[in-house]
N, C-alpha and C. Protein backbone atom coordinates (compact mmCIF):
# COMPACT_ATOMS: atom_id res chain seq x y z
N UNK A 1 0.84 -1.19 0.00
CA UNK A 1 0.00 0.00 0.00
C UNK A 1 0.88 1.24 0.00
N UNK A 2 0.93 1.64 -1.20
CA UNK A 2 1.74 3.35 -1.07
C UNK A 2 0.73 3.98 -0.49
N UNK A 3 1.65 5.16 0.62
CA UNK A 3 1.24 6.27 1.30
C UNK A 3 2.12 7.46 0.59
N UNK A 4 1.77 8.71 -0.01
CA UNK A 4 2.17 9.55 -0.52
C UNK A 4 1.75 10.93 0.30
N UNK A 5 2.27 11.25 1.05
CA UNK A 5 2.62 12.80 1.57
C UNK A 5 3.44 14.31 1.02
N UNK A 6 2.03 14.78 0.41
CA UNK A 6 2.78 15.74 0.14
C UNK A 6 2.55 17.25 0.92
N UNK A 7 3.28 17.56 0.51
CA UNK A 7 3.33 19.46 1.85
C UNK A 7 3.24 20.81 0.74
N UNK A 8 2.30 21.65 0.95
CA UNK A 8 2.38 22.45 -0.31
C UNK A 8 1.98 23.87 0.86
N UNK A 9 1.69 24.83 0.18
CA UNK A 9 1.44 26.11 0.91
C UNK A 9 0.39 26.20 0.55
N UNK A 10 -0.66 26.85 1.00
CA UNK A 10 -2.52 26.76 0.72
C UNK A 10 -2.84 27.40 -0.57
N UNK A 11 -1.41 27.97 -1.15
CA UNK A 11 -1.89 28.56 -2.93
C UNK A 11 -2.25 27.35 -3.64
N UNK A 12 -2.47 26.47 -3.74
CA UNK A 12 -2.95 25.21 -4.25
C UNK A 12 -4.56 25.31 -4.24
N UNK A 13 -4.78 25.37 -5.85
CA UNK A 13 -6.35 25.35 -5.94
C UNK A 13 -6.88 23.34 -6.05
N UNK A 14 -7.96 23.31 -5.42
CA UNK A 14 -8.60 22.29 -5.81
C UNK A 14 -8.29 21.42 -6.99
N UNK A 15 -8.38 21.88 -8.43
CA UNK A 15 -7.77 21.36 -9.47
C UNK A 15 -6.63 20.99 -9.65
N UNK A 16 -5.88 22.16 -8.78
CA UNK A 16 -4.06 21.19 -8.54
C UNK A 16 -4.14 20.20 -7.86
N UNK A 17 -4.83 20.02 -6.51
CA UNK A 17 -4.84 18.59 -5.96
C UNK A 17 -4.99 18.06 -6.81
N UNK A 18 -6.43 17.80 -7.22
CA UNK A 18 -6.82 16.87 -8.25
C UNK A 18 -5.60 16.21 -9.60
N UNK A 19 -5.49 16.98 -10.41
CA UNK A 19 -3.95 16.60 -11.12
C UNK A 19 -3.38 16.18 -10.52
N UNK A 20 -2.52 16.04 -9.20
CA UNK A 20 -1.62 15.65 -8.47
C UNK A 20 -1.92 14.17 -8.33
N UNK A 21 -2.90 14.25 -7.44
CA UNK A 21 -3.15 12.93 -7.00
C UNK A 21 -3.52 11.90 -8.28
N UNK A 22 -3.84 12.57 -9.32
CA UNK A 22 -4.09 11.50 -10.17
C UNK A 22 -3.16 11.00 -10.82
N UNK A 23 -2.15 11.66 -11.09
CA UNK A 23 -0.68 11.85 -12.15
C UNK A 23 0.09 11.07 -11.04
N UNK A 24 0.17 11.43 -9.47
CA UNK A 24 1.27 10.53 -8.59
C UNK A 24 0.58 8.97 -8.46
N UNK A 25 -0.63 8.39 -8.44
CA UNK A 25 -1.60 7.87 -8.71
C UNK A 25 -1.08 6.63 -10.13
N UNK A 26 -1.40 7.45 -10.93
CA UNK A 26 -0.64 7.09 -12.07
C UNK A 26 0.60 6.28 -12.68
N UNK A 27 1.39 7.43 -11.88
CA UNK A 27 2.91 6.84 -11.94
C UNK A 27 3.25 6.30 -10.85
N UNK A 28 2.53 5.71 -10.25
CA UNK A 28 2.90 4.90 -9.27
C UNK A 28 3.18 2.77 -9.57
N UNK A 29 1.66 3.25 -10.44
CA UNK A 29 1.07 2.47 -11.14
C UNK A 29 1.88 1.88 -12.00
N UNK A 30 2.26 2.65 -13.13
CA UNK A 30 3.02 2.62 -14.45
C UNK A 30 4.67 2.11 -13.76
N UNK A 31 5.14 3.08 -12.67
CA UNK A 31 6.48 2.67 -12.88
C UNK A 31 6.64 1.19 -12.10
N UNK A 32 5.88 1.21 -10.70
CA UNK A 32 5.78 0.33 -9.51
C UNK A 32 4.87 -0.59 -9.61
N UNK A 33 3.83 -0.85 -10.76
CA UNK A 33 3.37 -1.97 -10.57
C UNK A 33 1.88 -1.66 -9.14
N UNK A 34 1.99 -0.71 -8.91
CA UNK A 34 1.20 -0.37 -7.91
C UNK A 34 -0.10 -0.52 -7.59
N UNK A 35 -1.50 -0.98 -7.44
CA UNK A 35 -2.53 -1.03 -7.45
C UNK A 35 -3.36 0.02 -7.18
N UNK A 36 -3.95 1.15 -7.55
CA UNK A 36 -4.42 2.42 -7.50
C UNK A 36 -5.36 2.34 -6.10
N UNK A 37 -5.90 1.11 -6.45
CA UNK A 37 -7.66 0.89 -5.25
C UNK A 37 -6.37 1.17 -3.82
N UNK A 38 -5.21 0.51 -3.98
CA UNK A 38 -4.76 0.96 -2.53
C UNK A 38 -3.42 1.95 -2.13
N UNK A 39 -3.26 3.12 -3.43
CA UNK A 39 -3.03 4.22 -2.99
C UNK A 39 -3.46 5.13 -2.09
N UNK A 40 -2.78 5.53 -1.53
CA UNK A 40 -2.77 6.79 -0.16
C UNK A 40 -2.07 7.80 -0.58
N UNK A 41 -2.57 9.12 -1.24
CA UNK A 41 -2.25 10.52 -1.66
C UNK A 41 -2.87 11.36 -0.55
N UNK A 42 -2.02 11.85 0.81
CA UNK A 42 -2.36 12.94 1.87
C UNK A 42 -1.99 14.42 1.07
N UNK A 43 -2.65 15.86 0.78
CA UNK A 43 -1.68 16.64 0.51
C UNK A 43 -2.06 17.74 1.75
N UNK A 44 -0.72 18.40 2.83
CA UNK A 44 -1.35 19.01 3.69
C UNK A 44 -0.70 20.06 3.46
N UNK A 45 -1.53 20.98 4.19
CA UNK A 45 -1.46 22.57 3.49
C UNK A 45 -0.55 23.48 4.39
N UNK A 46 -0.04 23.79 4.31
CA UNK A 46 0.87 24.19 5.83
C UNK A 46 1.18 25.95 5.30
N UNK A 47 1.01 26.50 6.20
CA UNK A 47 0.57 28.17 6.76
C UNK A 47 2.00 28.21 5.83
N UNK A 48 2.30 29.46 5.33
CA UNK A 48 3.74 30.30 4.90
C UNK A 48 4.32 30.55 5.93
N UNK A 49 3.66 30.89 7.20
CA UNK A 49 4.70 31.41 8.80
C UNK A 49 4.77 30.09 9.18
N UNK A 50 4.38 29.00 9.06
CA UNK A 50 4.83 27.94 9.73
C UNK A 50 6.05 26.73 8.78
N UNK A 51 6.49 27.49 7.72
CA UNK A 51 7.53 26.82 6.69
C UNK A 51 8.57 27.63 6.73
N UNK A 52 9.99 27.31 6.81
CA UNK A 52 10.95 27.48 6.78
C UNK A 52 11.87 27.20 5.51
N UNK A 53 12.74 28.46 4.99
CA UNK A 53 13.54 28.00 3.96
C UNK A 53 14.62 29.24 3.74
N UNK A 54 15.39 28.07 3.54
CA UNK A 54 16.82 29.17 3.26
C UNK A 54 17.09 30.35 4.59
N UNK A 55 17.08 29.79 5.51
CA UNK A 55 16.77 30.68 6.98
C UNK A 55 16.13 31.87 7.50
N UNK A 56 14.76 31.92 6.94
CA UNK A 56 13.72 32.68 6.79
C UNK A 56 12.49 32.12 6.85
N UNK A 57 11.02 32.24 6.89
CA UNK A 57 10.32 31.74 7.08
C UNK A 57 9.87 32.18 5.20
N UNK A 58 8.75 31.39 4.71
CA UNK A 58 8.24 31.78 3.71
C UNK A 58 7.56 32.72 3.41
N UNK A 59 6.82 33.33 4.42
CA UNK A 59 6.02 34.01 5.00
C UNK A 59 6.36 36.04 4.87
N UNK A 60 7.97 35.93 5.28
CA UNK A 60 8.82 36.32 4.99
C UNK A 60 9.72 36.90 3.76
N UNK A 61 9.72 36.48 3.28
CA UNK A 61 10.22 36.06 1.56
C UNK A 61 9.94 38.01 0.62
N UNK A 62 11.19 38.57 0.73
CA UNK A 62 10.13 39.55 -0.18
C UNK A 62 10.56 40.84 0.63
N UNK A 63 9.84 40.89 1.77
CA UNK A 63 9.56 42.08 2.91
C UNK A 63 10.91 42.93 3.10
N UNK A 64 11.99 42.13 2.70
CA UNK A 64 13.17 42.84 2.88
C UNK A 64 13.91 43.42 1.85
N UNK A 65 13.18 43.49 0.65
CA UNK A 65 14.01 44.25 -0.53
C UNK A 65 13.72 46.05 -0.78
């Protein structure tokens, strides 16, 4: 049973899930032999102040130019 976790920032419309999960879905399938009925695609949405990158928050990003 693949479990697939992905982490995105809440700019993600509905239709991007959708593509996502179907395309990782997909190629899970195609490359792994995988059975779709028991794929697991989580995608969780995580705040810009609560992500970190390049030692700044995302949230962040910008405010200082």
């Amino acid at each position: 049973m693949p479990y697939v976790n992905i982490k995105v920032t809440p700019k993600i419309t509905k239709e991007q899930k959708l593509l996502l999960v179907k395309d990782i879905t997909d190629s899970l399938q195609r490359h792994l032999g995988k059975d779709p009925k028991l794929t697991h695609i989580v995608i969780d949405e995580v705040e810009e102040s609560n992500w970190g990158f390049n030692g700044i928050l995302i949230s962040e990003r910008g405010k200082n130019k």
